[in-house]
C-alpha atoms as a PDB file:
ATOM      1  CA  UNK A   1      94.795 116.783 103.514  1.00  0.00           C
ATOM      2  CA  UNK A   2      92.877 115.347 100.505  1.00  0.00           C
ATOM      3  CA  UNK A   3      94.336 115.007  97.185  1.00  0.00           C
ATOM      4  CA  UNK A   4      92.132 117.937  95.766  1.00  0.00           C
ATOM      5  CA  UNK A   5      93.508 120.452  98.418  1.00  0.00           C
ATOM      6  CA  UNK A   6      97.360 118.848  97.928  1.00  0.00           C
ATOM      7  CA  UNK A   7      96.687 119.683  94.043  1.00  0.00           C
ATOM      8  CA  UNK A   8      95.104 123.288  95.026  1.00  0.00           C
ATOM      9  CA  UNK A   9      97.878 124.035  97.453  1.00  0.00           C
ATOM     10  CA  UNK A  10     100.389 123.028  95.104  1.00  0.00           C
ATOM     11  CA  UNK A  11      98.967 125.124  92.448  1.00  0.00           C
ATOM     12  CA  UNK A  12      98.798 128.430  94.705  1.00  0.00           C
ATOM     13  CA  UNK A  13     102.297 128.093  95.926  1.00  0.00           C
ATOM     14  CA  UNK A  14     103.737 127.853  92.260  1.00  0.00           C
ATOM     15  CA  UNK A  15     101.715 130.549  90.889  1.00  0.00           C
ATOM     16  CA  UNK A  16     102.094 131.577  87.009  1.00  0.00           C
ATOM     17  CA  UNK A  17     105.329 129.071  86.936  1.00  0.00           C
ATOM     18  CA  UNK A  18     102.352 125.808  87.403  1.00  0.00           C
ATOM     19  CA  UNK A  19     102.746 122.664  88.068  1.00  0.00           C
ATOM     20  CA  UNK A  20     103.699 119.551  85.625  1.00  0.00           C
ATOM     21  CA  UNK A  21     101.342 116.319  85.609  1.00  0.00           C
ATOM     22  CA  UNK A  22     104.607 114.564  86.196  1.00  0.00           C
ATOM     23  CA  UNK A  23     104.946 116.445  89.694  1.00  0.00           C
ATOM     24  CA  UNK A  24     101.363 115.152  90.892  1.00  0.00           C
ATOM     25  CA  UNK A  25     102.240 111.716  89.899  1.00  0.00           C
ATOM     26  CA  UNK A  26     105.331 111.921  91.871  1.00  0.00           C
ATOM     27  CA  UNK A  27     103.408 112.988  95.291  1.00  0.00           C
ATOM     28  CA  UNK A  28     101.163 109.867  94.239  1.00  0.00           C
ATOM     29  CA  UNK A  29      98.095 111.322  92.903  1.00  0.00           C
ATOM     30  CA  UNK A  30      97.624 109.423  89.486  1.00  0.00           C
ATOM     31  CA  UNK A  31      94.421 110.730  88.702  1.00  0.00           C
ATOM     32  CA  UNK A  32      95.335 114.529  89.142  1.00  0.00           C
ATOM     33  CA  UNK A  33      93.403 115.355  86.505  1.00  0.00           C
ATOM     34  CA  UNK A  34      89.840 114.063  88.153  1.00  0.00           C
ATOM     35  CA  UNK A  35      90.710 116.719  90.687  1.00  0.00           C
ATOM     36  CA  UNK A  36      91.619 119.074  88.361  1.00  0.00           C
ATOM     37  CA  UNK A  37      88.213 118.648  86.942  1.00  0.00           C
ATOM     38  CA  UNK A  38      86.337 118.492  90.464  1.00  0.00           C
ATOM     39  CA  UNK A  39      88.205 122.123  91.405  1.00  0.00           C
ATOM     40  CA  UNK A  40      87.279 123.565  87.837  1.00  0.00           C
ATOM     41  CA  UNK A  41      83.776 122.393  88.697  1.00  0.00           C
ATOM     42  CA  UNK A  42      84.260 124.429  92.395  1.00  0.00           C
ATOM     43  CA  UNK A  43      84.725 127.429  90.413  1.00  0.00           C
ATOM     44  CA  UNK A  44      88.508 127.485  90.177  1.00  0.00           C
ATOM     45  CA  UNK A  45      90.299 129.047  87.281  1.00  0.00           C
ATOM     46  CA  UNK A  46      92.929 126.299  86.299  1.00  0.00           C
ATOM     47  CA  UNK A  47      94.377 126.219  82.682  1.00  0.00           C
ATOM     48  CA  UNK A  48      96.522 124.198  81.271  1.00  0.00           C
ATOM     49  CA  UNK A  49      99.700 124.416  78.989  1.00  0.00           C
ATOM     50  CA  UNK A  50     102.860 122.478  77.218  1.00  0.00           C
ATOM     51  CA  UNK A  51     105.358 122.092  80.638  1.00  0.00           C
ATOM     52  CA  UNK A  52     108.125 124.359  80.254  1.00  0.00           C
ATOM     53  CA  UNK A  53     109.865 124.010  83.126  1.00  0.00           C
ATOM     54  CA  UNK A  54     113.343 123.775  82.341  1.00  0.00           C
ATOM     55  CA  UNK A  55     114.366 121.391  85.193  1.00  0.00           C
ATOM     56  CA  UNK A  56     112.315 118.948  83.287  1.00  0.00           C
ATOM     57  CA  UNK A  57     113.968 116.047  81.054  1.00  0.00           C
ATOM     58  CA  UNK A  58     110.414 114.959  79.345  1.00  0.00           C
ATOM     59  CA  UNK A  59     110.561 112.116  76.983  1.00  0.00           C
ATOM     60  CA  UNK A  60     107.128 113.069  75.407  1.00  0.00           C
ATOM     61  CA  UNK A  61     105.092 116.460  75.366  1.00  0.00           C
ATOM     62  CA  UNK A  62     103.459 117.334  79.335  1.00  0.00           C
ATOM     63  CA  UNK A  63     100.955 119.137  80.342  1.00  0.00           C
ATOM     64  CA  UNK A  64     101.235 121.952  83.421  1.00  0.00           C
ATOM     65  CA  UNK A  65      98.779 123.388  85.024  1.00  0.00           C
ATOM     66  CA  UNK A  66      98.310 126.786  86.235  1.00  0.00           C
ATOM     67  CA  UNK A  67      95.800 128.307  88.831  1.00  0.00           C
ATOM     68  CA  UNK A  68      94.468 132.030  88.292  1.00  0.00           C
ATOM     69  CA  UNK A  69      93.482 133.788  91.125  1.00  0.00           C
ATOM     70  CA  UNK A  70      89.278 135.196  90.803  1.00  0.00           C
ATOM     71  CA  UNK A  71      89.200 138.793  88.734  1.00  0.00           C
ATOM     72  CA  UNK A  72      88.126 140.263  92.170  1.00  0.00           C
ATOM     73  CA  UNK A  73      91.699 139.647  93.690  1.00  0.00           C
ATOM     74  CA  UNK A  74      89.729 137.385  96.412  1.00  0.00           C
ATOM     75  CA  UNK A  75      92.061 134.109  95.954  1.00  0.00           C
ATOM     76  CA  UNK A  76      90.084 131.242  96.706  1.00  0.00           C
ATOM     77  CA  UNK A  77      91.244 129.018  99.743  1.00  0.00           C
ATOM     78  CA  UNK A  78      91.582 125.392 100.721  1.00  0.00           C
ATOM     79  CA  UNK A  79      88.422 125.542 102.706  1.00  0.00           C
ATOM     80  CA  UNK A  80      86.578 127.200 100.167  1.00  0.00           C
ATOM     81  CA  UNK A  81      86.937 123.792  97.999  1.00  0.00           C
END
């Protein structure tokens, strides 16, 4: 699996809850957000917000990210990317 589908995956098993930066870098994708970009450009609906995910101790402000499924309902797939 490439690091674009881990990140998509990842992002359509947490749902509305997202995923933290500092969960990406921890399954050793350091430039998550180059494939954040690259699946925005794909046509998927990712925004980002301040991590509030309680289980998380930050030091400094993170950022999670959170996949919407298309308006249609259709949710995109892995080998639609």
């Amino acid at each position: 699996m490439t690091q674009k589908e881990t990140i998509l995956r990842s992002l359509i098993d947490r749902g509305s809850v997202g995923v933290c930066g500092t969960e990406f870098l921890d399954m050793h994708i350091p430039r998550y957000s180059a494939r954040i970009h690259e699946l925005k450009a794909d046509g998927y609906t990712i925004t980002t917000r301040r991590c509030d995910i309680t289980t998380h101790r930050h030091l400094s402000g993170q950022t999670a990210f959170v996949y919407t499924p298309t308006p249609q309902g259709h949710q995109l797939t892995i080998g639609d990317a």
